[in-house]
C-alpha atoms as a PDB file:
ATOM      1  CA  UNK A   1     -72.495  23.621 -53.463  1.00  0.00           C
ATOM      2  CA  UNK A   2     -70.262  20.690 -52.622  1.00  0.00           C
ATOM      3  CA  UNK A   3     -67.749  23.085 -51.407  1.00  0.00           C
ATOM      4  CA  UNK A   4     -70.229  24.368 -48.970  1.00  0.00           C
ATOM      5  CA  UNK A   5     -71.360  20.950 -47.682  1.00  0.00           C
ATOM      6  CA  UNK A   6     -68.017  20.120 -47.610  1.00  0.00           C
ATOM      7  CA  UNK A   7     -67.884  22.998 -45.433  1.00  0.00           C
ATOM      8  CA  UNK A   8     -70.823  22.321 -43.248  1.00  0.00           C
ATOM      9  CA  UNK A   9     -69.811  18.780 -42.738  1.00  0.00           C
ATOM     10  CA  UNK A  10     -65.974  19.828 -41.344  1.00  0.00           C
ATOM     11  CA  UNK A  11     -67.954  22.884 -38.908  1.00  0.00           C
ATOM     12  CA  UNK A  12     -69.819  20.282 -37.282  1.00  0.00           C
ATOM     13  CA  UNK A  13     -66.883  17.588 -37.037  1.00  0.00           C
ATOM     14  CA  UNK A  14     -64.658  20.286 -35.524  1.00  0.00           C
ATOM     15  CA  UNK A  15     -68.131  20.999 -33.007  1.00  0.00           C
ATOM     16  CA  UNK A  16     -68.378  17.039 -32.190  1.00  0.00           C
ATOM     17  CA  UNK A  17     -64.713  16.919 -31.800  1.00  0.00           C
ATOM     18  CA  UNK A  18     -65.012  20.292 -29.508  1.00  0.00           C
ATOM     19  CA  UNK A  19     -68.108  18.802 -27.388  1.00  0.00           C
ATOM     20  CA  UNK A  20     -66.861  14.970 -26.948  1.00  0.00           C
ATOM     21  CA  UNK A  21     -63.566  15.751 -25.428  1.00  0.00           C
ATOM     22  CA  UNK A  22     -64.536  18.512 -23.493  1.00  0.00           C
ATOM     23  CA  UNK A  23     -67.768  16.282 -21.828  1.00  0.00           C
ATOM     24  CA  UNK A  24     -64.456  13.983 -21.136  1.00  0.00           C
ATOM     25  CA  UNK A  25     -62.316  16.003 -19.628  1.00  0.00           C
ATOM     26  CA  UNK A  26     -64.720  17.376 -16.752  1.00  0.00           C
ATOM     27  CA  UNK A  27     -65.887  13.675 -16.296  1.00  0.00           C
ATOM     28  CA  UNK A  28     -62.544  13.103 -16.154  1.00  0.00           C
ATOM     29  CA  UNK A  29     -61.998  15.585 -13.301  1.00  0.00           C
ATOM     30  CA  UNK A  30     -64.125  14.155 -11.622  1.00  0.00           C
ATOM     31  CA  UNK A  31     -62.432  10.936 -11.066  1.00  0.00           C
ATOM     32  CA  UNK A  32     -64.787   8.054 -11.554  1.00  0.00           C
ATOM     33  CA  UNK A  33     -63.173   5.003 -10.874  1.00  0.00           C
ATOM     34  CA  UNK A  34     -62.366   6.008  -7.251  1.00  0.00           C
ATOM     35  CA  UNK A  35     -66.228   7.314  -7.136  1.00  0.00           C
ATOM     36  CA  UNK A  36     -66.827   3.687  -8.043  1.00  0.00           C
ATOM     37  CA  UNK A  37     -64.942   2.554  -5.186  1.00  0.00           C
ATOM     38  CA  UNK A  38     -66.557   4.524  -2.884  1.00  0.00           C
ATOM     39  CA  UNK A  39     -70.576   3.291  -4.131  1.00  0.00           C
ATOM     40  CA  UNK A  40     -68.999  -0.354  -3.151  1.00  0.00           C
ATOM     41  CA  UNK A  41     -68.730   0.686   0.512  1.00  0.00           C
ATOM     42  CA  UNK A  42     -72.082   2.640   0.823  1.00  0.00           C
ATOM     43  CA  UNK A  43     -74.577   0.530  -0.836  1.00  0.00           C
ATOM     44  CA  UNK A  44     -74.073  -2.763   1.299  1.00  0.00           C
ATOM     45  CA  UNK A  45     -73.966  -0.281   4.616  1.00  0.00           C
ATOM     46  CA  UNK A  46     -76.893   1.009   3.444  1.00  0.00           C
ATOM     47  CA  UNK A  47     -78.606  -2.786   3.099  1.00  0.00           C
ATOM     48  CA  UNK A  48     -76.419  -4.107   6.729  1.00  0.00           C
ATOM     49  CA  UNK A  49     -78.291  -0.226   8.285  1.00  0.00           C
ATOM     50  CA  UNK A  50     -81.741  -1.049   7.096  1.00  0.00           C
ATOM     51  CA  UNK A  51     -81.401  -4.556   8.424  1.00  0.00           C
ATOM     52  CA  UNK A  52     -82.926  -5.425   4.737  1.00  0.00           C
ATOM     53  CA  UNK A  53     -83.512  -3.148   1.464  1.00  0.00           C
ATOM     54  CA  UNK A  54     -84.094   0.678   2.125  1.00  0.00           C
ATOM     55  CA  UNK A  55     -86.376   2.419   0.147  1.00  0.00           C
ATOM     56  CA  UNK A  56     -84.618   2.770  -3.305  1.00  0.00           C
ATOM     57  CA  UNK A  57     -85.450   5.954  -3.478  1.00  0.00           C
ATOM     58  CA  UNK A  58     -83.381   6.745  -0.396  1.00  0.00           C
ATOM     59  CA  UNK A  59     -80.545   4.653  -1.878  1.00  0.00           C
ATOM     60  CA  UNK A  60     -80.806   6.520  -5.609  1.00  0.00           C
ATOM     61  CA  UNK A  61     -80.418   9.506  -3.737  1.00  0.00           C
ATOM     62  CA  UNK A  62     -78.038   8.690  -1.027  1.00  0.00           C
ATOM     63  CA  UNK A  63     -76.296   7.728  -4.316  1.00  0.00           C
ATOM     64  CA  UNK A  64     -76.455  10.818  -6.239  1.00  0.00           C
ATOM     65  CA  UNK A  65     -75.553  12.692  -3.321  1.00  0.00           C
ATOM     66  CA  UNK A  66     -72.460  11.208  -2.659  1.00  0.00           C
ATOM     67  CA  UNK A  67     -71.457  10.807  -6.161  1.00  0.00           C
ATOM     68  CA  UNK A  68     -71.647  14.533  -6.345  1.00  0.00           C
ATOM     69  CA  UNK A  69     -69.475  14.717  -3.157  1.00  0.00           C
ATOM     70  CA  UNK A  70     -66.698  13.190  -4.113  1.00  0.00           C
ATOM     71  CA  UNK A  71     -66.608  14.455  -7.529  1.00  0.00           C
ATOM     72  CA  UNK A  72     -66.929  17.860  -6.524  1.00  0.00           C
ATOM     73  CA  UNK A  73     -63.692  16.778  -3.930  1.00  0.00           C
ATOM     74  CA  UNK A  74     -62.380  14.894  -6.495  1.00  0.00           C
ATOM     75  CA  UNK A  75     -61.823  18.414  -8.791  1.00  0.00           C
ATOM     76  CA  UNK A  76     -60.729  20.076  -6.514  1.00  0.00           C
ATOM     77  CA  UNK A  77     -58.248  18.361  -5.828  1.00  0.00           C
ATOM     78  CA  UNK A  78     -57.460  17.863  -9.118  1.00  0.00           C
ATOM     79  CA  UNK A  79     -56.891  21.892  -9.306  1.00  0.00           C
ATOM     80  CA  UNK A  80     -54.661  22.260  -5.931  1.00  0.00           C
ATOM     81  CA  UNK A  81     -52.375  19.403  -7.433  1.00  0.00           C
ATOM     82  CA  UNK A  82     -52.284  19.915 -11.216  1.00  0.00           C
ATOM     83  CA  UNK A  83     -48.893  21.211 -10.990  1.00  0.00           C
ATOM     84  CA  UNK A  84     -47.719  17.935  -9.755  1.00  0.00           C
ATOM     85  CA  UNK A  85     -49.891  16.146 -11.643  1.00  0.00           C
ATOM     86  CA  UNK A  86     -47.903  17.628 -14.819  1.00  0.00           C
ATOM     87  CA  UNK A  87     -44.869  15.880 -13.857  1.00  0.00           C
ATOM     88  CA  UNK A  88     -46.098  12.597 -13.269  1.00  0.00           C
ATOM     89  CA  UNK A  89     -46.704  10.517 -16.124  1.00  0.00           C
ATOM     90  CA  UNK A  90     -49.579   8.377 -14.184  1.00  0.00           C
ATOM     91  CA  UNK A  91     -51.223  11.863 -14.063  1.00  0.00           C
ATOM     92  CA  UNK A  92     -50.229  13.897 -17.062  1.00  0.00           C
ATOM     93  CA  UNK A  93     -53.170  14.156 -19.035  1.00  0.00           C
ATOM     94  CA  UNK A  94     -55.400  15.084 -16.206  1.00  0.00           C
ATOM     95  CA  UNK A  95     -57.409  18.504 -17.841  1.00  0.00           C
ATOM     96  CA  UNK A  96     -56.446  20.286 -15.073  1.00  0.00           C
ATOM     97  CA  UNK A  97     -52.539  19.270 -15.638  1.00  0.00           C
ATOM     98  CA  UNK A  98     -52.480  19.908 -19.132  1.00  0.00           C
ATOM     99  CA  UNK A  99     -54.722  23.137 -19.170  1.00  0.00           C
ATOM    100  CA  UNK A 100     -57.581  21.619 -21.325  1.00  0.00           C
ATOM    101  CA  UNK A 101     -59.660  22.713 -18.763  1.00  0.00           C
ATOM    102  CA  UNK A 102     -58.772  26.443 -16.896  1.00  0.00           C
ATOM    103  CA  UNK A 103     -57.856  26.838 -13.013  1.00  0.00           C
ATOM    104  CA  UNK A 104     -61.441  28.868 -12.507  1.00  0.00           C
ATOM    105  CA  UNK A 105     -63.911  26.625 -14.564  1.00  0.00           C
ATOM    106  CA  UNK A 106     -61.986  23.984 -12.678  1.00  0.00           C
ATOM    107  CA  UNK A 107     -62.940  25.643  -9.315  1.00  0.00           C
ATOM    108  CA  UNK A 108     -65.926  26.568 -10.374  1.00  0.00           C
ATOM    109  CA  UNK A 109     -67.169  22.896 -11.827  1.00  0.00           C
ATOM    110  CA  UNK A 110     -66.003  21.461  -8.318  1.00  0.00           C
ATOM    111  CA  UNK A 111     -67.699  24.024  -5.811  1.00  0.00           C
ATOM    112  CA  UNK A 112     -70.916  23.509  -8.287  1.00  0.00           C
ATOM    113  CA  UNK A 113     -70.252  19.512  -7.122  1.00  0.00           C
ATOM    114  CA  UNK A 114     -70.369  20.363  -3.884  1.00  0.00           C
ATOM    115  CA  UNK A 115     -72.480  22.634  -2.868  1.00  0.00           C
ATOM    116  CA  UNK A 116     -75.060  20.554  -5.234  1.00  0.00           C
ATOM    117  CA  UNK A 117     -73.932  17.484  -3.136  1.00  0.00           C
ATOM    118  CA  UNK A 118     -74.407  19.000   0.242  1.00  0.00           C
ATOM    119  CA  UNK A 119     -78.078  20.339  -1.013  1.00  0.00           C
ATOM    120  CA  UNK A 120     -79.041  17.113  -2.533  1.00  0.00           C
ATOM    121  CA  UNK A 121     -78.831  15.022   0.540  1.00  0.00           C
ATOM    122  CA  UNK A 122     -79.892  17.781   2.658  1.00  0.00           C
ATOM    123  CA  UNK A 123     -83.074  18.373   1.240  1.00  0.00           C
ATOM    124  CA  UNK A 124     -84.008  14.476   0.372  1.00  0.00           C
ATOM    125  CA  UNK A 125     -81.891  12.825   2.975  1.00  0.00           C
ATOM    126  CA  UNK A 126     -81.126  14.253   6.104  1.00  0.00           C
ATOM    127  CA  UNK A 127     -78.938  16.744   7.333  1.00  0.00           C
ATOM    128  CA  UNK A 128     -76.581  14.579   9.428  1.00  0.00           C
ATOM    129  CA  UNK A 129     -75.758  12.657   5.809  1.00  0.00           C
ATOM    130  CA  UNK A 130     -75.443  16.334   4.413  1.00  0.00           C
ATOM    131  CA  UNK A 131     -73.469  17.653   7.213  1.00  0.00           C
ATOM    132  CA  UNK A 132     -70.911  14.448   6.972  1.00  0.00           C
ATOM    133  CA  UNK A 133     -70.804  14.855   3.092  1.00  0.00           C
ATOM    134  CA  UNK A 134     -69.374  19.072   3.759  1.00  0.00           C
ATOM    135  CA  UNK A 135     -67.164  17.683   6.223  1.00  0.00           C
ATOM    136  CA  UNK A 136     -65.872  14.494   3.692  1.00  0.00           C
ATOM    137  CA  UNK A 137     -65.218  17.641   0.958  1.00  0.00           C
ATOM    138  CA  UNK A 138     -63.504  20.197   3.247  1.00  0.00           C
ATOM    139  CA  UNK A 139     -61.356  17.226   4.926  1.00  0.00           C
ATOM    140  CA  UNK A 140     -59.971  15.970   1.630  1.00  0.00           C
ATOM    141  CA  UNK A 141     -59.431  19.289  -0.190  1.00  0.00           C
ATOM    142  CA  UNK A 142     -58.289  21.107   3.144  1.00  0.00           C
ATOM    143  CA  UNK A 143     -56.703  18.580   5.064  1.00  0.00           C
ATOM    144  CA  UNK A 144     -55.424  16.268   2.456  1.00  0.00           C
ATOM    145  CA  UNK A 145     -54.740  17.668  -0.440  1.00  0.00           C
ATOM    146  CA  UNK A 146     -53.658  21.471   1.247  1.00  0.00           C
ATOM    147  CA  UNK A 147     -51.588  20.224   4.545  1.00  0.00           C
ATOM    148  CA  UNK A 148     -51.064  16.999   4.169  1.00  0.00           C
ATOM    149  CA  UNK A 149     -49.941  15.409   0.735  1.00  0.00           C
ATOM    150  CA  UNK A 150     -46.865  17.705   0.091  1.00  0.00           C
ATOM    151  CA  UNK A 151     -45.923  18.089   3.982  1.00  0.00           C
ATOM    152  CA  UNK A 152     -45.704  14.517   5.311  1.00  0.00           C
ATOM    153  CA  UNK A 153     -45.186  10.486   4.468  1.00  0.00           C
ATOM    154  CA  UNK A 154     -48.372   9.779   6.370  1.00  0.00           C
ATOM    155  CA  UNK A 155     -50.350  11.971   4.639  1.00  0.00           C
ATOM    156  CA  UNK A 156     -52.164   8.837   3.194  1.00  0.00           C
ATOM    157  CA  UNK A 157     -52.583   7.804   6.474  1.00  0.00           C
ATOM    158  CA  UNK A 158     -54.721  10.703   7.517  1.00  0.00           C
ATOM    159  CA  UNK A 159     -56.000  11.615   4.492  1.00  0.00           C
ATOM    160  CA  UNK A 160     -57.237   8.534   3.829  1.00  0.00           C
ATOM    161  CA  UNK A 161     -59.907   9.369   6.687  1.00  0.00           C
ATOM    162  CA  UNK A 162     -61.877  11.140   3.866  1.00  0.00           C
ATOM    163  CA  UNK A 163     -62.347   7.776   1.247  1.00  0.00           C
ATOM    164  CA  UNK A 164     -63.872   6.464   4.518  1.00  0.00           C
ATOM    165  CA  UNK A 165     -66.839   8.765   5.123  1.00  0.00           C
ATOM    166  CA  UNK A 166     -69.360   7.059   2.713  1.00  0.00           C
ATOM    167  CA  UNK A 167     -69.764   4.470   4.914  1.00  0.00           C
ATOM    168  CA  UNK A 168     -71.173   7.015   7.818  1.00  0.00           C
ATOM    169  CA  UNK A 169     -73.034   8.548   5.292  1.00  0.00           C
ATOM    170  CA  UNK A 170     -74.577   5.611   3.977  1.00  0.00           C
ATOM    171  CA  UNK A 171     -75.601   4.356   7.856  1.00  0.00           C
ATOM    172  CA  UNK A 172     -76.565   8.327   8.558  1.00  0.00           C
ATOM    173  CA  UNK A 173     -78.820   8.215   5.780  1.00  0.00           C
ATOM    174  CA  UNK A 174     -81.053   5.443   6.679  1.00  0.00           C
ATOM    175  CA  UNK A 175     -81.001   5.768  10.557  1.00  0.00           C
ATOM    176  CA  UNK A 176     -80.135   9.330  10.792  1.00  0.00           C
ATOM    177  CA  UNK A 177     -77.445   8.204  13.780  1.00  0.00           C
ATOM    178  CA  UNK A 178     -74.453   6.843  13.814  1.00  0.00           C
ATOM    179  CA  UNK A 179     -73.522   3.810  16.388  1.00  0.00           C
ATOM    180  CA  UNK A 180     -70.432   1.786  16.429  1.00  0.00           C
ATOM    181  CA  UNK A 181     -71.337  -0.708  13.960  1.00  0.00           C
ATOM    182  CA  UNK A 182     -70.699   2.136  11.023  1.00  0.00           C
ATOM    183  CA  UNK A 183     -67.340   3.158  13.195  1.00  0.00           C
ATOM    184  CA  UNK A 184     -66.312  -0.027  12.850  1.00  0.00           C
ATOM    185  CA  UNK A 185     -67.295   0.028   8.990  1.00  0.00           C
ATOM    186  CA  UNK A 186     -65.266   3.425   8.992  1.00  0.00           C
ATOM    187  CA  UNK A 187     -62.062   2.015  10.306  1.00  0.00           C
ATOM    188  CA  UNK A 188     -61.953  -1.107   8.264  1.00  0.00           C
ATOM    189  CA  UNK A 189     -61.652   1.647   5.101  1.00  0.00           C
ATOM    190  CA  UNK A 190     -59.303   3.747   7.258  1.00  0.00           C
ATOM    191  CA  UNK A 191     -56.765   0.847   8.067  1.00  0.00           C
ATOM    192  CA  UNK A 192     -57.546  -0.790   4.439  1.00  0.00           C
ATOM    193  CA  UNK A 193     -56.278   2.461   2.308  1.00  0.00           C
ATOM    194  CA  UNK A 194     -52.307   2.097   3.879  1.00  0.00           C
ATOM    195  CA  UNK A 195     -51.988  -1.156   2.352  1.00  0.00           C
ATOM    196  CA  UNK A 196     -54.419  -0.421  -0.636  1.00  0.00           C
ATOM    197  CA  UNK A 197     -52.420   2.834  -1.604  1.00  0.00           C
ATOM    198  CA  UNK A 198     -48.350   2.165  -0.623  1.00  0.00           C
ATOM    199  CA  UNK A 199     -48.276  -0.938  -3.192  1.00  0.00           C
ATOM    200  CA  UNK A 200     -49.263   2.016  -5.887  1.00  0.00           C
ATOM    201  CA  UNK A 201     -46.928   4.433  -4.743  1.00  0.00           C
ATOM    202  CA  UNK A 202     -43.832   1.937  -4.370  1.00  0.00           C
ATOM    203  CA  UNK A 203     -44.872   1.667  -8.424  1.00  0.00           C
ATOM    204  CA  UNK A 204     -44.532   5.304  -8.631  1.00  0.00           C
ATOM    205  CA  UNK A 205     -41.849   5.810  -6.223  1.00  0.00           C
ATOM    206  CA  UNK A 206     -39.672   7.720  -8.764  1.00  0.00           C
ATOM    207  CA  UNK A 207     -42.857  10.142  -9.759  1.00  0.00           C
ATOM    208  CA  UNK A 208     -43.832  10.948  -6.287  1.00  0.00           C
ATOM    209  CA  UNK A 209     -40.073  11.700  -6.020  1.00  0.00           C
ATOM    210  CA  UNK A 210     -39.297  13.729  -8.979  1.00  0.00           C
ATOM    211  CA  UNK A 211     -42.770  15.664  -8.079  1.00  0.00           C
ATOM    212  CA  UNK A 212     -41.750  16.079  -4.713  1.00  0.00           C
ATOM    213  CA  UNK A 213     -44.440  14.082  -2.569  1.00  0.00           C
ATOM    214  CA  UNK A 214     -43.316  12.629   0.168  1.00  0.00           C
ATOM    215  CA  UNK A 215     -45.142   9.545  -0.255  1.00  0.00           C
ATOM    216  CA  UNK A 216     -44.097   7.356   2.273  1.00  0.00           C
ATOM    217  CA  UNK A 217     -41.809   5.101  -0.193  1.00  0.00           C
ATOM    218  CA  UNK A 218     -40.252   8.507  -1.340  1.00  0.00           C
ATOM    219  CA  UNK A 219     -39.090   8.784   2.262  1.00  0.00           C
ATOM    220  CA  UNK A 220     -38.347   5.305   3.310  1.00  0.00           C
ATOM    221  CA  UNK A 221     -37.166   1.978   2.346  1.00  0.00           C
ATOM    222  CA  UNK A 222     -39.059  -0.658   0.097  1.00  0.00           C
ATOM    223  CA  UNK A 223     -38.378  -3.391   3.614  1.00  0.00           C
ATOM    224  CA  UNK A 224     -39.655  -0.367   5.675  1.00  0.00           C
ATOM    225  CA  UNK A 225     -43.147   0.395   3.481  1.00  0.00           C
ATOM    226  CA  UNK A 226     -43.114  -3.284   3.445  1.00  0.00           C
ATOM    227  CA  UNK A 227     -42.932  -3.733   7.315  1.00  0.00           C
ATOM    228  CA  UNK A 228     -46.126  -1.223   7.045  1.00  0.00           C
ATOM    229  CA  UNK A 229     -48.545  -2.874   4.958  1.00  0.00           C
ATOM    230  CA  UNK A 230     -48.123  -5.776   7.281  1.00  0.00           C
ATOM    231  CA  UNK A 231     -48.826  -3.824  10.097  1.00  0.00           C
ATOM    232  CA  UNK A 232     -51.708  -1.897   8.408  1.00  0.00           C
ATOM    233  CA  UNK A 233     -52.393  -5.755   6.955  1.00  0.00           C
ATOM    234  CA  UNK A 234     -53.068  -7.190  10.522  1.00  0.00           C
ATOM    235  CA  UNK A 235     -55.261  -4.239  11.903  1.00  0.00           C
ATOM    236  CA  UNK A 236     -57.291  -4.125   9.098  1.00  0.00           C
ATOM    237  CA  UNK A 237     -58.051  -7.766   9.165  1.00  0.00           C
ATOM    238  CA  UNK A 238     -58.295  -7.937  12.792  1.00  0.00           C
ATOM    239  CA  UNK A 239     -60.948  -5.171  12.829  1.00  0.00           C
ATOM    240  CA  UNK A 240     -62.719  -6.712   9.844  1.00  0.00           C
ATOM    241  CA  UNK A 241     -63.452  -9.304  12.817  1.00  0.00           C
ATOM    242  CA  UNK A 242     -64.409  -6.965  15.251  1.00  0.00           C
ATOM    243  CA  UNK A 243     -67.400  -6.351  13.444  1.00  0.00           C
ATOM    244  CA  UNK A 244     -68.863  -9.649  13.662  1.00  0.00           C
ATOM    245  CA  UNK A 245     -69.944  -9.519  17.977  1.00  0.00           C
ATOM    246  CA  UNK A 246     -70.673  -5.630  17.365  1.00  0.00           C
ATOM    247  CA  UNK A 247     -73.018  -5.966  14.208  1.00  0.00           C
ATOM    248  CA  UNK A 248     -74.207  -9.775  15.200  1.00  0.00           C
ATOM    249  CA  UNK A 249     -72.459 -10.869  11.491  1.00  0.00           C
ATOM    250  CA  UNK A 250     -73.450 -14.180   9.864  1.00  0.00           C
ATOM    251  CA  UNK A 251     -71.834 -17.337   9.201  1.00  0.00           C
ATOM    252  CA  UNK A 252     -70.856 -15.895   5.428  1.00  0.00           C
ATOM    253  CA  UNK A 253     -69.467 -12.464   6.364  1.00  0.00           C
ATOM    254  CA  UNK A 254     -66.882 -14.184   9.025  1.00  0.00           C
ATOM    255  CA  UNK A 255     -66.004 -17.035   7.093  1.00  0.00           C
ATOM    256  CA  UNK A 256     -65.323 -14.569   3.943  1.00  0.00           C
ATOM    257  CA  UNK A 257     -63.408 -12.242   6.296  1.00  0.00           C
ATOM    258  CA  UNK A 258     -61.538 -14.489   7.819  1.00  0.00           C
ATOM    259  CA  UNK A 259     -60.037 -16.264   4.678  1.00  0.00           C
ATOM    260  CA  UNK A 260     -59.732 -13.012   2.329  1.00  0.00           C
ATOM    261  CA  UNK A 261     -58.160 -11.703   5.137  1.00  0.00           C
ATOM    262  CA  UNK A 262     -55.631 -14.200   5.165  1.00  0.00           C
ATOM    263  CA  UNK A 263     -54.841 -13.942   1.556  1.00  0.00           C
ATOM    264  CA  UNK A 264     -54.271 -10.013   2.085  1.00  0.00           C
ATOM    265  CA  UNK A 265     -51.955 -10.803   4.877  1.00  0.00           C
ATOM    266  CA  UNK A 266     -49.984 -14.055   3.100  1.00  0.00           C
ATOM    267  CA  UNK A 267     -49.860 -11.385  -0.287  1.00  0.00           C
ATOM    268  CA  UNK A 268     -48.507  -8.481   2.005  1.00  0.00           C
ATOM    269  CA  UNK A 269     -45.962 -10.910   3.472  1.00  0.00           C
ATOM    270  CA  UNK A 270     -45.262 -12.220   0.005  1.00  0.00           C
ATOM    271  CA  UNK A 271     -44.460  -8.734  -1.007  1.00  0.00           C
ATOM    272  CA  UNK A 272     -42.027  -7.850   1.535  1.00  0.00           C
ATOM    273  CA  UNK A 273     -40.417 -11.237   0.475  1.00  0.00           C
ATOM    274  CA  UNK A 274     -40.034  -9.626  -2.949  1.00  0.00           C
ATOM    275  CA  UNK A 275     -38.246  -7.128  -1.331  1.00  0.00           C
ATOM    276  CA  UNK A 276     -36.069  -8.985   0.290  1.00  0.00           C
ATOM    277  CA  UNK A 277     -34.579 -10.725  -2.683  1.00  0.00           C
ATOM    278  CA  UNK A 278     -33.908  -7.745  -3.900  1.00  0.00           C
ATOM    279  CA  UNK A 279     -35.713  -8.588  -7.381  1.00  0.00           C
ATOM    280  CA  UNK A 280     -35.959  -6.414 -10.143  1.00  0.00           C
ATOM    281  CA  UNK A 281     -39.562  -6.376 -10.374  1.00  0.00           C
ATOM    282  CA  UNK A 282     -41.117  -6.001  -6.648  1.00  0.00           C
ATOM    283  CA  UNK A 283     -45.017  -6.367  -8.188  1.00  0.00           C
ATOM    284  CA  UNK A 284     -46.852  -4.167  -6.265  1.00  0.00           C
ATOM    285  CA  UNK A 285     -49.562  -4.176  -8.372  1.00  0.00           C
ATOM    286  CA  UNK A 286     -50.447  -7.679  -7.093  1.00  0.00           C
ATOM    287  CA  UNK A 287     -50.933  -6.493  -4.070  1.00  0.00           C
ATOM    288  CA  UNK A 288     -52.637  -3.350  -5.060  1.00  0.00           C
ATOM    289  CA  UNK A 289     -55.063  -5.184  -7.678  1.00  0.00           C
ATOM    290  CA  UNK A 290     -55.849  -8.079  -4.649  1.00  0.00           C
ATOM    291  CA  UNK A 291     -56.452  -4.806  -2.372  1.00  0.00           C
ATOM    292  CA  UNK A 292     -59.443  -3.531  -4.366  1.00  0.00           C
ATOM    293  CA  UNK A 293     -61.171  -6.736  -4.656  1.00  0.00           C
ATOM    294  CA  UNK A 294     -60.820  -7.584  -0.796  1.00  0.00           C
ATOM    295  CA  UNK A 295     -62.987  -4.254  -0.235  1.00  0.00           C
ATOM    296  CA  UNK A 296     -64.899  -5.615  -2.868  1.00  0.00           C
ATOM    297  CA  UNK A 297     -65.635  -8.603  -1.392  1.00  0.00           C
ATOM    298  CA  UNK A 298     -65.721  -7.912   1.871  1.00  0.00           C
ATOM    299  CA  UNK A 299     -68.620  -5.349   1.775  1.00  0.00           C
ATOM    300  CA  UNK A 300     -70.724  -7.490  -0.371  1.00  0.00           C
ATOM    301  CA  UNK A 301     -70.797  -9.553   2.080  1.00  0.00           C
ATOM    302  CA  UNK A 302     -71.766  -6.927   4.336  1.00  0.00           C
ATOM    303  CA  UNK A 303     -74.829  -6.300   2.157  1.00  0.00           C
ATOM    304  CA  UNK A 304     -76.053  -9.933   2.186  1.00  0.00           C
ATOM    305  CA  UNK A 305     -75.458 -10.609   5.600  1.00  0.00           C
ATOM    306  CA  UNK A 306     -78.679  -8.896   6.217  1.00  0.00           C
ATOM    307  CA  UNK A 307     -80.725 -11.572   4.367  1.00  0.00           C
ATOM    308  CA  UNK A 308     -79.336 -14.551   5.684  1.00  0.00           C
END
């Protein structure tokens, strides 16, 4: 009798142990800290669209909806690149790149995402956030992940144009237009993910290299990536600024772009100084760490603005 409990007890450890991982690994797939990063931009464009709170059940869904986007994106891309993925060690353990999970229930879990995405917002949204959500997936699996990440150093660049759609589909979802208030939202992403995402791949130079991306510090020199975030640096800033005569922004919103901006610019200069010196240790990370809290910041802003 002990024998058999004994028995029982290991069956439904090796079932726990069989269910907890595998729960994991598609959440895993699915990417959730980027997700994360994309809520931060959509929420406060939500707030800055309505002119005040939206109905929350517009925002829940909105929510859901684009969760489900870019997760579904999310593993699929995790499919197309799991061979790379393998031979990065920042990567490694991805399910896809270590065959926890299969190529079809891979393919399977992220068109399931998507088209789930796509219906969700269509059928309690809108269709212009549904139809900007399809075009957000297909962009970033198609035009990132298939032509662009393994063919050119800009593919970040371009590709980068999909991170940015949550913003549109935020504003689309609550006004069911788009003006150039949320264009202006969209290129402050789009000239933020440059400086955001080179700091990360000068840290992973070698990886990208041995993998055979041509990330753009596989391809050029530390001073010349460095050169670009300060470039990227300045537009970014300078259109974070636009936005105040286009979307009538308070007295909070510019005085919090204005000096955050200046900190990203004075950290990207303080990086190519790194460089420069030749040092061991560059720190990208600083940069890349300070990059994710400047978004941060700067769209919470957005979403008080509206209630000052």
């Amino acid at each position: 009798m002990s024998a058999q409990l004994n028995d029982l007890s290991n069956s439904k450890s090796d079932v726990a142990n069989w269910i907890t991982p595998t729960w994991r690994a598609y959440l895993a797939l699915t990417k959730p800290r980027i997700i994360e990063l994309l809520l931060v931009t959509t929420i406060p464009t939500m707030f800055l669209a309505a002119s005040g709170f939206p109905s929350w059940s517009l925002v829940c869904w909105t929510l859901l909806g684009g969760t489900l986007a870019a997760g579904g994106a999310n593993v699929l891309n995790c499919y197309l690149d799991r061979d790379i993925d393998a031979m990065m060690h920042r990567t490694a353990n991805r399910p896809s790149a270590t065959g926890q999970i299969s190529g079809s229930k891979t393919i399977l879990f992220g068109l399931v995402l998507s088209v789930m995405s796509v219906s969700v917002l269509a059928l309690t949204v809108n269709i212009l956030s549904a139809a900007l959500a399809a075009f957000a997936i297909a962009f970033y699996v198609v035009g990132y992940t298939m032509l662009l990440k393994r063919r050119t150093s800009q593919n970040i660049v371009w590709g980068g144009a999909a991170g940015c759609m949550p913003v549109l589909i935020g504003w689309g979802a609550v006004t069911n237009s788009l003006t150039w208030t949320p264009v202006i939202l969209f290129l402050i992403v789009f000239f933020w993910t440059p400086p955001h995402y080179w700091p990360l791949s000068l840290r992973y130079k070698e990886e990208y290299s041995a993998a055979g991306v041509p990330m753009l510090p596989v391809t050029d020199t530390p001073l010349q990536v460095a050169n670009q975030i300060i470039a990227y640096s300045w537009i970014m800033v300078a259109t974070t600024l636009v936005l105040i005569p286009v979307a009538g922004m308070n007295w909070l919103y510019s005085g919090i772009a204005i000096a955050s901006g200046a900190l990203f610019i004075y950290e990207a200069y303080a990086l190519r100084s790194r460089v420069r010196k030749n040092l061991d240790d560059i720190n990208p990370m600083r940069l890349f760490h300070w990059s994710i809290s400047y978004l941060s910041l700067i769209f919470l802003v957005i979403g008080i603005d509206p209630f000052l």
